[in-house]
N, C-alpha and C. Protein backbone atom coordinates (compact mmCIF):
# COMPACT_ATOMS: atom_id res chain seq x y z
N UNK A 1 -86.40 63.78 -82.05
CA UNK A 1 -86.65 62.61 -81.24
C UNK A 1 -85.47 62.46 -80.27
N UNK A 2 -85.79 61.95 -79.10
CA UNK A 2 -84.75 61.88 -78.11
C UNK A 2 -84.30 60.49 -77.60
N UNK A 3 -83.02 60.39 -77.37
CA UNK A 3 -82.49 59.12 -76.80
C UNK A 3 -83.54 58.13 -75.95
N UNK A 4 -84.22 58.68 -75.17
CA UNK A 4 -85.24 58.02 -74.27
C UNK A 4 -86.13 57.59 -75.22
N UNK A 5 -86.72 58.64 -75.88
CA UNK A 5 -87.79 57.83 -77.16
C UNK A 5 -87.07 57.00 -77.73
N UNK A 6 -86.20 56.62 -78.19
CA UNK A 6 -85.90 55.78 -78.73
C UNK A 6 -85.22 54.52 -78.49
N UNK A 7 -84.61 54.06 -77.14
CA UNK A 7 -84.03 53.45 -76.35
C UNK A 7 -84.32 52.07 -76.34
N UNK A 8 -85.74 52.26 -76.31
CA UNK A 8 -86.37 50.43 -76.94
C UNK A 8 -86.19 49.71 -77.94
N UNK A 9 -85.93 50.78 -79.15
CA UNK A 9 -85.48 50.49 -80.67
C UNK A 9 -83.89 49.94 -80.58
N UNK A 10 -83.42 48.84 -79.91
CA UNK A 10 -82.25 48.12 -80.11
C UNK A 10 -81.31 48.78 -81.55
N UNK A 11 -82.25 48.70 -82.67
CA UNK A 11 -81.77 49.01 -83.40
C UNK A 11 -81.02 50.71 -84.32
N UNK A 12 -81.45 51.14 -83.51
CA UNK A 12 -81.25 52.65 -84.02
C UNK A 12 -79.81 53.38 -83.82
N UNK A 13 -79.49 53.95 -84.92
CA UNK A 13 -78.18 54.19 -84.40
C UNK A 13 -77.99 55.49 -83.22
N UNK A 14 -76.86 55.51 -83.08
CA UNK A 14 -76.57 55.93 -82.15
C UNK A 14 -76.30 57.83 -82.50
N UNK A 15 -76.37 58.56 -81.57
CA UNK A 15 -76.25 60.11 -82.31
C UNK A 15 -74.78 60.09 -81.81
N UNK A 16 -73.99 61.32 -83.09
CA UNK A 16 -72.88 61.68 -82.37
C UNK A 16 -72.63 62.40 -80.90
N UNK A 17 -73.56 63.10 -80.55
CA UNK A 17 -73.35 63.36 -79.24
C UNK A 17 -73.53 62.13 -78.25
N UNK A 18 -74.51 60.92 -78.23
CA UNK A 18 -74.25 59.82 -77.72
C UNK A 18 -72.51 58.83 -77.79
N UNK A 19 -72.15 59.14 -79.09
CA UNK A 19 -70.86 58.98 -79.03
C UNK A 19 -69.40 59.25 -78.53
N UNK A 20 -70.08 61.17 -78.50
CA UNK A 20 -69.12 61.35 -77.48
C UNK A 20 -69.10 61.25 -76.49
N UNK A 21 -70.13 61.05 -75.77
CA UNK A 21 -70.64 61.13 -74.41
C UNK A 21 -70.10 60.05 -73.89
N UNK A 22 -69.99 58.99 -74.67
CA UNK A 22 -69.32 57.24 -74.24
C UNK A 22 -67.76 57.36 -74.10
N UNK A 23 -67.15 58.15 -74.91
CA UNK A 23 -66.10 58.24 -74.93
C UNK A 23 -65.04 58.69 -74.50
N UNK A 24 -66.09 59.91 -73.78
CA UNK A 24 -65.49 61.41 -72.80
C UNK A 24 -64.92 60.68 -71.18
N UNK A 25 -65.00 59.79 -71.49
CA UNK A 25 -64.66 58.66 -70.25
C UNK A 25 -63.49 57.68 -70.20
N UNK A 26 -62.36 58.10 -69.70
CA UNK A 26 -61.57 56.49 -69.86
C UNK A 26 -61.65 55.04 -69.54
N UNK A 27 -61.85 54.82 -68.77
CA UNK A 27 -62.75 53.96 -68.28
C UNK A 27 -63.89 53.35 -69.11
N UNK A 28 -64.73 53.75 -69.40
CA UNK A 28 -65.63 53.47 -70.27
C UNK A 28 -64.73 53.08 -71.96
N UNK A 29 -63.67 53.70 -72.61
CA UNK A 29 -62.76 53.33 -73.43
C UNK A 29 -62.32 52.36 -73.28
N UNK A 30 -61.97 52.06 -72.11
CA UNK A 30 -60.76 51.05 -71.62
C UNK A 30 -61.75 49.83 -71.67
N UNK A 31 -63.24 49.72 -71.58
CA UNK A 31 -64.01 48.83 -71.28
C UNK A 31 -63.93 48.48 -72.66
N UNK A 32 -64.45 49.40 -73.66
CA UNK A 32 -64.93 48.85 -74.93
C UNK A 32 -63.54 48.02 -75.51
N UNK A 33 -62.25 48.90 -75.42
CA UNK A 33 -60.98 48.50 -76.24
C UNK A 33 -60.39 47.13 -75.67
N UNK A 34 -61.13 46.55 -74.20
CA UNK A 34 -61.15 45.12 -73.74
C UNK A 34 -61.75 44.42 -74.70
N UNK A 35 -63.19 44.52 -74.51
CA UNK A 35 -64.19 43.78 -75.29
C UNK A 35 -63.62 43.61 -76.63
N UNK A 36 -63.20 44.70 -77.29
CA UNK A 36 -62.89 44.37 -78.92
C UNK A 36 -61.92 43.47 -78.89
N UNK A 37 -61.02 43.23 -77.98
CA UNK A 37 -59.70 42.33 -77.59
C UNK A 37 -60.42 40.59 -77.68
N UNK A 38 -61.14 40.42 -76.14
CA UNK A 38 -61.54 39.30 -76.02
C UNK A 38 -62.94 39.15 -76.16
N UNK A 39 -63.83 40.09 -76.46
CA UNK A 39 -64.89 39.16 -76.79
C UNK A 39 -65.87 39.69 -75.36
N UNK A 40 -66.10 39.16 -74.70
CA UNK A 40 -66.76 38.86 -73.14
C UNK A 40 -65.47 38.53 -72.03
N UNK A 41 -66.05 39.89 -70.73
CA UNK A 41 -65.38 39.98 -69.88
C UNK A 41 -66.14 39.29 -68.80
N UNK A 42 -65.69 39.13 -67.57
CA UNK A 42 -66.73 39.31 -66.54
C UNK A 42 -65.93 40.29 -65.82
N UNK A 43 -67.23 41.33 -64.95
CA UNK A 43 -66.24 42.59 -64.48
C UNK A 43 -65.65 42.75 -63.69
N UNK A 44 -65.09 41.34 -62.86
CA UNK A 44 -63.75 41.51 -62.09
C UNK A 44 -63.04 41.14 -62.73
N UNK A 45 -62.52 40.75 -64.06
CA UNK A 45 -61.89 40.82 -64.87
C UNK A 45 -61.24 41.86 -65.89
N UNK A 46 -62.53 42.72 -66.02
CA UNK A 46 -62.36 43.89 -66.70
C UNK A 46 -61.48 45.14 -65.22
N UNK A 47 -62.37 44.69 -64.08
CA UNK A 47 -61.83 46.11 -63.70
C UNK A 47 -60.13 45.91 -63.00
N UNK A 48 -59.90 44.61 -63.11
CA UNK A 48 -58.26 44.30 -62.46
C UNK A 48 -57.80 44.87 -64.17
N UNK A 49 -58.17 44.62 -64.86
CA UNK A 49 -57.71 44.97 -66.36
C UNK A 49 -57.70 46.50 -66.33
N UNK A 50 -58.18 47.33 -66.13
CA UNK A 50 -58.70 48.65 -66.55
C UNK A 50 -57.71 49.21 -64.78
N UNK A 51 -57.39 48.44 -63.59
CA UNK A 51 -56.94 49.30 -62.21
C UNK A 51 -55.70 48.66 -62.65
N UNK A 52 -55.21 48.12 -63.18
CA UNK A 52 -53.96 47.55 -64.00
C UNK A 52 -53.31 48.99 -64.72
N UNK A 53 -53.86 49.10 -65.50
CA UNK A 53 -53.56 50.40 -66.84
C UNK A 53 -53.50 51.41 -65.77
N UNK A 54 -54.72 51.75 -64.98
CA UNK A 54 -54.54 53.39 -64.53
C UNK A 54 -53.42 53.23 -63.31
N UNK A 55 -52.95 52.29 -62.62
CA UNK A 55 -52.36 52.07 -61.52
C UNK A 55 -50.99 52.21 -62.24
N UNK A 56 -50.62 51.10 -63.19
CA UNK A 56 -49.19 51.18 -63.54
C UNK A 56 -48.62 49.54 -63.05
N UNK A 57 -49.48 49.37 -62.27
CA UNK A 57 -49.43 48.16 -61.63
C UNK A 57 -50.27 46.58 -61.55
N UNK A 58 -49.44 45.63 -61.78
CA UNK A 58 -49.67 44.07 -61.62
C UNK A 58 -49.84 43.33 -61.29
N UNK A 59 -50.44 42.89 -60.64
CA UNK A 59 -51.63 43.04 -60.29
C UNK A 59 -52.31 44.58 -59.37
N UNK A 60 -53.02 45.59 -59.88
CA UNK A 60 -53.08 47.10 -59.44
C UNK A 60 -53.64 46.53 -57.82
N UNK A 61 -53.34 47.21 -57.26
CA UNK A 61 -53.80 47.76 -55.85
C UNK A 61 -55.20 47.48 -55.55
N UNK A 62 -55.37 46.99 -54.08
CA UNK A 62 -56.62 46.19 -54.28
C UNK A 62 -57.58 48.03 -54.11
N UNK A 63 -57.30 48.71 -53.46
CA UNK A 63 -58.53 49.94 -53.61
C UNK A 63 -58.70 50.30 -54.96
N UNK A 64 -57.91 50.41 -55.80
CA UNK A 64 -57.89 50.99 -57.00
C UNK A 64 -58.65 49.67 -58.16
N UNK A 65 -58.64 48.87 -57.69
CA UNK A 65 -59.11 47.91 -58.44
C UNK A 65 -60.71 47.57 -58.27
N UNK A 66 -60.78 48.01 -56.53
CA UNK A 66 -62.45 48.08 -56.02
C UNK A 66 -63.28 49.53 -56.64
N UNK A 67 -62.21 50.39 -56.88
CA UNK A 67 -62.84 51.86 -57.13
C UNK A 67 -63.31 51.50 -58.91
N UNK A 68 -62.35 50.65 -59.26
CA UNK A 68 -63.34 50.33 -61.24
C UNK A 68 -64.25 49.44 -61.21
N UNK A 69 -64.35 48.74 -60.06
CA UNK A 69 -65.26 47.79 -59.78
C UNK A 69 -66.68 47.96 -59.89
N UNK A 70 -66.49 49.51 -59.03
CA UNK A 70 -67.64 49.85 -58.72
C UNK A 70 -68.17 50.82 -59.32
N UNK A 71 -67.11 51.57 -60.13
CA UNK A 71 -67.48 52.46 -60.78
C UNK A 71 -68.43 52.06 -62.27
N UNK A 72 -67.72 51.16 -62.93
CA UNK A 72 -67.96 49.93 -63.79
C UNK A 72 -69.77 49.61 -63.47
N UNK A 73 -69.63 48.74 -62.41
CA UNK A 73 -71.01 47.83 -61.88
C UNK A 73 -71.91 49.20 -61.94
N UNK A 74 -72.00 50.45 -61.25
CA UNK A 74 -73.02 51.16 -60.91
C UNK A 74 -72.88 52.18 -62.23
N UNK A 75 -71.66 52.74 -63.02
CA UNK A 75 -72.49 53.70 -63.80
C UNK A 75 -72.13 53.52 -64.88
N UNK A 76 -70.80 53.15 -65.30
CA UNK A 76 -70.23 52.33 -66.59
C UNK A 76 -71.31 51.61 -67.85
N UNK A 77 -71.12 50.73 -66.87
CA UNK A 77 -71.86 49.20 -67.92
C UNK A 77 -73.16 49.38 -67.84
N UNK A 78 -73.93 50.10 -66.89
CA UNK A 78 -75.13 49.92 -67.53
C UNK A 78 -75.71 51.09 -68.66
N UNK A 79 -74.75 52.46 -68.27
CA UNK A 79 -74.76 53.28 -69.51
C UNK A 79 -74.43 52.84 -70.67
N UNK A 80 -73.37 51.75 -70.89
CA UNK A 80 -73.29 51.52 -72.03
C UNK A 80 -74.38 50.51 -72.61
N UNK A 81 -74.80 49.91 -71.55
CA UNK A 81 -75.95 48.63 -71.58
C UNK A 81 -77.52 49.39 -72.25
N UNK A 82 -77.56 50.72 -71.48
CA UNK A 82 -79.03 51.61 -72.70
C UNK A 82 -78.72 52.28 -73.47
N UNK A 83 -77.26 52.20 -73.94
CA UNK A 83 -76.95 52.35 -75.44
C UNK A 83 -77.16 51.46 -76.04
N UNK A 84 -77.31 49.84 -76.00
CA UNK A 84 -77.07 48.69 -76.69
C UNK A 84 -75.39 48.65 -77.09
N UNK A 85 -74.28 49.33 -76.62
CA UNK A 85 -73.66 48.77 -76.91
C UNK A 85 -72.93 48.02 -76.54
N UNK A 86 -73.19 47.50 -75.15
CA UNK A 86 -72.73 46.44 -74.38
C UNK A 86 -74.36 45.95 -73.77
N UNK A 87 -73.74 44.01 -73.83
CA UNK A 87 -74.21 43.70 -72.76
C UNK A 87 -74.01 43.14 -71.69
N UNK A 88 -74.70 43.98 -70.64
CA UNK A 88 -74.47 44.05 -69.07
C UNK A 88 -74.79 42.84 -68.57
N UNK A 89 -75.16 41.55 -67.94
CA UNK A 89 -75.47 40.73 -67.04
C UNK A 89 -75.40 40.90 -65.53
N UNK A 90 -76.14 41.64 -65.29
CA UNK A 90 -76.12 42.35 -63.55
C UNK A 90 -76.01 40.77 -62.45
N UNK A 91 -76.81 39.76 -63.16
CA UNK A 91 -76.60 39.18 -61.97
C UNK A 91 -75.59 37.85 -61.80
N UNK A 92 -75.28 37.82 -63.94
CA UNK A 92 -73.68 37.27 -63.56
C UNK A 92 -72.68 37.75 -64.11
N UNK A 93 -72.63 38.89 -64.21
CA UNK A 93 -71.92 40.19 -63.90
C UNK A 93 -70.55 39.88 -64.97
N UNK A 94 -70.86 39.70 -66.08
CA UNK A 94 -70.27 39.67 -67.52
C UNK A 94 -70.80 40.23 -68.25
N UNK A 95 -69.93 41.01 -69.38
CA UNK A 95 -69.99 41.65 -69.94
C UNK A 95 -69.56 41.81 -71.68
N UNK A 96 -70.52 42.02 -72.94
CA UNK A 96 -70.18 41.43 -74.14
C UNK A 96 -70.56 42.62 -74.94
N UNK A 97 -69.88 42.74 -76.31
CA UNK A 97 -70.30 43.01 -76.85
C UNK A 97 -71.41 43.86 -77.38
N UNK A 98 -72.64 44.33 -77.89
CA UNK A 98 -73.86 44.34 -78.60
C UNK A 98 -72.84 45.08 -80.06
N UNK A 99 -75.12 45.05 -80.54
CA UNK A 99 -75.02 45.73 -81.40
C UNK A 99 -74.34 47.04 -82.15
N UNK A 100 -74.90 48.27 -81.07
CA UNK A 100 -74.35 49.84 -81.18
C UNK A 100 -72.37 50.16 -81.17
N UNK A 101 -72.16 48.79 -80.85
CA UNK A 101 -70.56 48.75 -80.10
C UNK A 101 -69.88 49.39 -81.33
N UNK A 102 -70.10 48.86 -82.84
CA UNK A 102 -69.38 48.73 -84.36
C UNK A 102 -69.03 50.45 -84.27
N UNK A 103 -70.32 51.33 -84.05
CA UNK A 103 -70.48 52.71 -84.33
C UNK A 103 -69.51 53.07 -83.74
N UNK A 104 -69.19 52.78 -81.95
CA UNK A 104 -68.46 53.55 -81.27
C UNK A 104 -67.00 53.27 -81.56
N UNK A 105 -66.48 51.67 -81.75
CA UNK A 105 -65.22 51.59 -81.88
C UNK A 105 -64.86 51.92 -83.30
N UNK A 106 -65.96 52.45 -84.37
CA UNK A 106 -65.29 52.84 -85.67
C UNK A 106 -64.89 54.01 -85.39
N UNK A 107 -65.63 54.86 -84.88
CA UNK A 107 -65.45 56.19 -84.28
C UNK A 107 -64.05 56.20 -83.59
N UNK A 108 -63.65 55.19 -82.97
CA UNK A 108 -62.49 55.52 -81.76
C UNK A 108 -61.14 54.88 -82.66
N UNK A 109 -61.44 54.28 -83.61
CA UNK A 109 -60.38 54.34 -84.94
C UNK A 109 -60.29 55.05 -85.63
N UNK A 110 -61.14 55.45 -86.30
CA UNK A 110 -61.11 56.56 -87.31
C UNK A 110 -60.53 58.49 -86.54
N UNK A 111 -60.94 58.21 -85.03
CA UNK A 111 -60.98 60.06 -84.72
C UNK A 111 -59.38 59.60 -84.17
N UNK A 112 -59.01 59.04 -83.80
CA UNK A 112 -57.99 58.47 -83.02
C UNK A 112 -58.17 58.88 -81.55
N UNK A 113 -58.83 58.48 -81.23
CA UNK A 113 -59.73 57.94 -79.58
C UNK A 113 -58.20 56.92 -79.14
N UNK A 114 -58.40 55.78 -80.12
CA UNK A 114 -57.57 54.99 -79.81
C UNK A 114 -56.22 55.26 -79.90
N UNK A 115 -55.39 54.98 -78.41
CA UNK A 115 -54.19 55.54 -77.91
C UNK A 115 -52.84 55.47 -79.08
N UNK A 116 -53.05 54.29 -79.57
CA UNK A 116 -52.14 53.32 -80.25
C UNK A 116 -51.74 54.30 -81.67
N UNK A 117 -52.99 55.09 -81.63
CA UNK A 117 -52.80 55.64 -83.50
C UNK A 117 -52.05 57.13 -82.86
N UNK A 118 -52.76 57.94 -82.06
CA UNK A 118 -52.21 59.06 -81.82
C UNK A 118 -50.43 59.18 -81.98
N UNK A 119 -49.59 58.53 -81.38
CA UNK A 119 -48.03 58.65 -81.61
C UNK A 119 -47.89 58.80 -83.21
N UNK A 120 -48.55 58.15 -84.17
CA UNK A 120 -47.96 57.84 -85.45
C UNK A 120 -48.33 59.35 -86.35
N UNK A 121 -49.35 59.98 -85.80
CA UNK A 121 -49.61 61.50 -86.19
C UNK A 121 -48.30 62.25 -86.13
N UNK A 122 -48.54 62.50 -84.57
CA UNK A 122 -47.10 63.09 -83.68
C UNK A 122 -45.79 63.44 -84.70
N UNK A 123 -45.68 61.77 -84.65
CA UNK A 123 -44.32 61.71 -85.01
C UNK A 123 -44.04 62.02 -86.20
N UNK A 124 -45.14 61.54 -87.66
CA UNK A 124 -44.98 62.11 -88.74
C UNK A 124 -45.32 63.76 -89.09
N UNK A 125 -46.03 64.39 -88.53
CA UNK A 125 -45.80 65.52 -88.41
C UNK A 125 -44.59 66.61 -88.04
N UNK A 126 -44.04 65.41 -86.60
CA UNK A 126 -42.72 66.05 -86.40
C UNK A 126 -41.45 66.13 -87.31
N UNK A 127 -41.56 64.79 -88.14
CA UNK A 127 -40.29 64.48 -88.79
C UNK A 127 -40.58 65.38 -90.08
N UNK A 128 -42.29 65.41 -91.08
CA UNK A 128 -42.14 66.43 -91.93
C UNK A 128 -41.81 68.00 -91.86
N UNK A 129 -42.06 68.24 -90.95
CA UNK A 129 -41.58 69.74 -90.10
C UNK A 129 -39.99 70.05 -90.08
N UNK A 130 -39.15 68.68 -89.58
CA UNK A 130 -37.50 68.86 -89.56
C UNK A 130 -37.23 69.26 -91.02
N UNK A 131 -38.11 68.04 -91.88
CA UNK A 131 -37.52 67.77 -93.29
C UNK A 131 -37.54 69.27 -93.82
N UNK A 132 -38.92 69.70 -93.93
CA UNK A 132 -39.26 71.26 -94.32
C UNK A 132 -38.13 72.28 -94.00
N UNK A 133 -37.46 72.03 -92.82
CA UNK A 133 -36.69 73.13 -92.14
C UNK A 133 -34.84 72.82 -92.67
N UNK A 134 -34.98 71.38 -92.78
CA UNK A 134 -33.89 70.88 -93.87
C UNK A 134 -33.53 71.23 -94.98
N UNK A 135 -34.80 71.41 -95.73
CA UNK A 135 -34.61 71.86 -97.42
C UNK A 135 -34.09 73.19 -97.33
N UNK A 136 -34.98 73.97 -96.26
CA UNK A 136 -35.03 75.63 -96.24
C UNK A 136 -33.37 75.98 -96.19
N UNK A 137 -32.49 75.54 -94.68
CA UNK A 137 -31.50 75.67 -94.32
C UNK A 137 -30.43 75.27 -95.41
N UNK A 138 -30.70 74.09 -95.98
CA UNK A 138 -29.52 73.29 -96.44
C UNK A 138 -29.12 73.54 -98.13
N UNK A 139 -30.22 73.84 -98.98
CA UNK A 139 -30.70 73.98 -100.61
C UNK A 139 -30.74 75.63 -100.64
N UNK A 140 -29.50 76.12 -101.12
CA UNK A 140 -29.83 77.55 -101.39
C UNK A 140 -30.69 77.69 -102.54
N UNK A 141 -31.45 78.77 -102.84
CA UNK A 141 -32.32 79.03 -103.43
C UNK A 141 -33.02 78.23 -104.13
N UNK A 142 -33.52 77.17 -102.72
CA UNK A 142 -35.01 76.60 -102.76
C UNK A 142 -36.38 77.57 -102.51
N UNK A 143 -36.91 77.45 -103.35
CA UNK A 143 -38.57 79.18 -103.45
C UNK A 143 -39.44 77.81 -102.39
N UNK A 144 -39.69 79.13 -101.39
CA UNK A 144 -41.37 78.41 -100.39
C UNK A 144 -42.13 77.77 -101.30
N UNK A 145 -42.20 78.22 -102.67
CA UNK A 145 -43.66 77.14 -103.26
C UNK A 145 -43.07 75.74 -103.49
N UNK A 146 -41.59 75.36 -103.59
CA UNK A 146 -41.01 74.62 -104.06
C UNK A 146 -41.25 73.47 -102.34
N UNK A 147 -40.88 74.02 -101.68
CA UNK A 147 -41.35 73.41 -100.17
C UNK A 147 -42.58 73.25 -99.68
N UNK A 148 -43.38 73.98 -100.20
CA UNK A 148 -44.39 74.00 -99.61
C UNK A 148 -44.88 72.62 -100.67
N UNK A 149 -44.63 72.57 -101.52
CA UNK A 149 -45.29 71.38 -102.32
C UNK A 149 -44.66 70.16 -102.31
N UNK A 150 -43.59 70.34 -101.74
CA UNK A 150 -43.31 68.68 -100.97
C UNK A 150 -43.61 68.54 -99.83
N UNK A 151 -44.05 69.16 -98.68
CA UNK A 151 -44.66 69.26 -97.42
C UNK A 151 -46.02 68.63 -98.74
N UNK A 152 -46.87 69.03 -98.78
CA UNK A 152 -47.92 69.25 -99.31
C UNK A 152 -48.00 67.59 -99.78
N UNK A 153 -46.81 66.94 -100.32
CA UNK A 153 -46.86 65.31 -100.55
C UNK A 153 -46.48 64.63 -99.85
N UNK A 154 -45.83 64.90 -99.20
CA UNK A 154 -45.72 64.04 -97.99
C UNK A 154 -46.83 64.37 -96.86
N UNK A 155 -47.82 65.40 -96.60
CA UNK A 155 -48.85 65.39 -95.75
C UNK A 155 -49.87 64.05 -96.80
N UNK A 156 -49.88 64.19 -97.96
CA UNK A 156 -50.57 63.63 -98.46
C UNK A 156 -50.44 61.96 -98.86
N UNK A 157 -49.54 61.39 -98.68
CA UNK A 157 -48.62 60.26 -98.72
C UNK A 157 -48.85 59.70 -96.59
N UNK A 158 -48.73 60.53 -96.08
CA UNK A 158 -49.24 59.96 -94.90
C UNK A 158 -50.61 59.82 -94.88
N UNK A 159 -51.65 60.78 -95.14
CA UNK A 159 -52.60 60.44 -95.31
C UNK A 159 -53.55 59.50 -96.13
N UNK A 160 -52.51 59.28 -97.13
CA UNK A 160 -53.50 57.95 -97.81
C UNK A 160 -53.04 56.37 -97.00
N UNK A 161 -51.40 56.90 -96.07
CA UNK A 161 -50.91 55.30 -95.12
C UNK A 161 -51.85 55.35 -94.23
N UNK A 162 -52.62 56.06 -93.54
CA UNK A 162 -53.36 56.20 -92.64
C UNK A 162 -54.50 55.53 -92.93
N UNK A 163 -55.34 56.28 -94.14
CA UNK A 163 -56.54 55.81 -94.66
C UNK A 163 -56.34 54.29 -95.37
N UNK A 164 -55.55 53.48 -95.55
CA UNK A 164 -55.06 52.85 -96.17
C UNK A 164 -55.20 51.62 -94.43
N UNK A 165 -54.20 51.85 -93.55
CA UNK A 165 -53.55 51.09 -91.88
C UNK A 165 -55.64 51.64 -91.38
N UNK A 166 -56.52 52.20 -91.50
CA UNK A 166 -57.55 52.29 -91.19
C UNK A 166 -58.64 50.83 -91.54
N UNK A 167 -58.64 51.14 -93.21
CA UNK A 167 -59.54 50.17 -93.75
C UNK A 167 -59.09 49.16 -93.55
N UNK A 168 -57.69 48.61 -93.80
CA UNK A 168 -57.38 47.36 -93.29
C UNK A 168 -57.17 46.78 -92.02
N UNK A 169 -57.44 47.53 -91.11
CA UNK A 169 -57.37 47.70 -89.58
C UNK A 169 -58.93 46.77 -89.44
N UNK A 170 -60.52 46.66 -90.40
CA UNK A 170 -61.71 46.37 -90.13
C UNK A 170 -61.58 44.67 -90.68
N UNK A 171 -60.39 44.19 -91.24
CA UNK A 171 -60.41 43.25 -91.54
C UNK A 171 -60.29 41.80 -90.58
């Protein structure tokens, strides 16, 4: 069955390739990770918000602010609008929430879509890597299995802080 067949069904979830497809977009990110913020935008609100971020700038530049404007109004919001997971108001041009939204922003927490989680990977990866190269250098006749199995708890000790800063992240 295909997206079009099913498009009327408000209720249906969404496929992972529909998911990525929403996401493969910054802009379209930047829209949803508003909404989860406040609730309902209207989209000269959203797009000074969103030519803000990509500009660098404060109020961003008035072209750069007309270019999310419009990008937003014509292909943005209403793609996300026959997903159900926003809704669009074309003619008073605010923007909320729906249904399908839960799927995509669990997705953009959990894969780390969302910008905010990616550094905390990074960095704990980087620092277990020094530590690893610490033991090796510093502990004479420390045996690889002996390292490899504290790498091995501390990969695993981040991963339950993660899964742990996740679930309580839905609260």
């Amino acid at each position: 069955m295909t997206r079009t067949e099913t498009e009327n069904s408000p209720a249906d979830d969404l496929t992972e390739a529909d998911i990525h497809d929403v996401l493969r977009n910054d802009r379209r990110r930047m829209t949803l990770e508003r909404l989860a913020e406040t609730g309902e935008e209207t989209v000269r609100s959203l797009s000074e918000h969103i030519g803000a971020r990509e500009s660098g700038e404060d109020p961003p530049p008035r072209n750069v602010r007309q270019s999310v404007y419009i990008s937003l109004h014509q292909t943005h919001l209403p793609k996300l609008d026959d997903l159900d997971i926003v809704d669009y108001d074309d003619s008073g041009k605010t923007v909320s929430l729906e249904g399908n939204a839960d799927q995509v922003l669990a997705y953009m927490r959990f894969s780390g879509t969302n910008d905010a989680q990616t550094p905390s990977y990074a960095l704990a990866i980087g620092v277990l890597g020094f530590l690893v190269a610490l033991v090796w250098m510093l502990v004479p006749g420390v045996a690889e299995a002996v390292a490899a199995v504290v790498c091995a708890l501390l990969f695993a000790v981040l991963t339950a802080y993660e899964v742990w800063a996740y679930m309580s992240s839905d609260d």
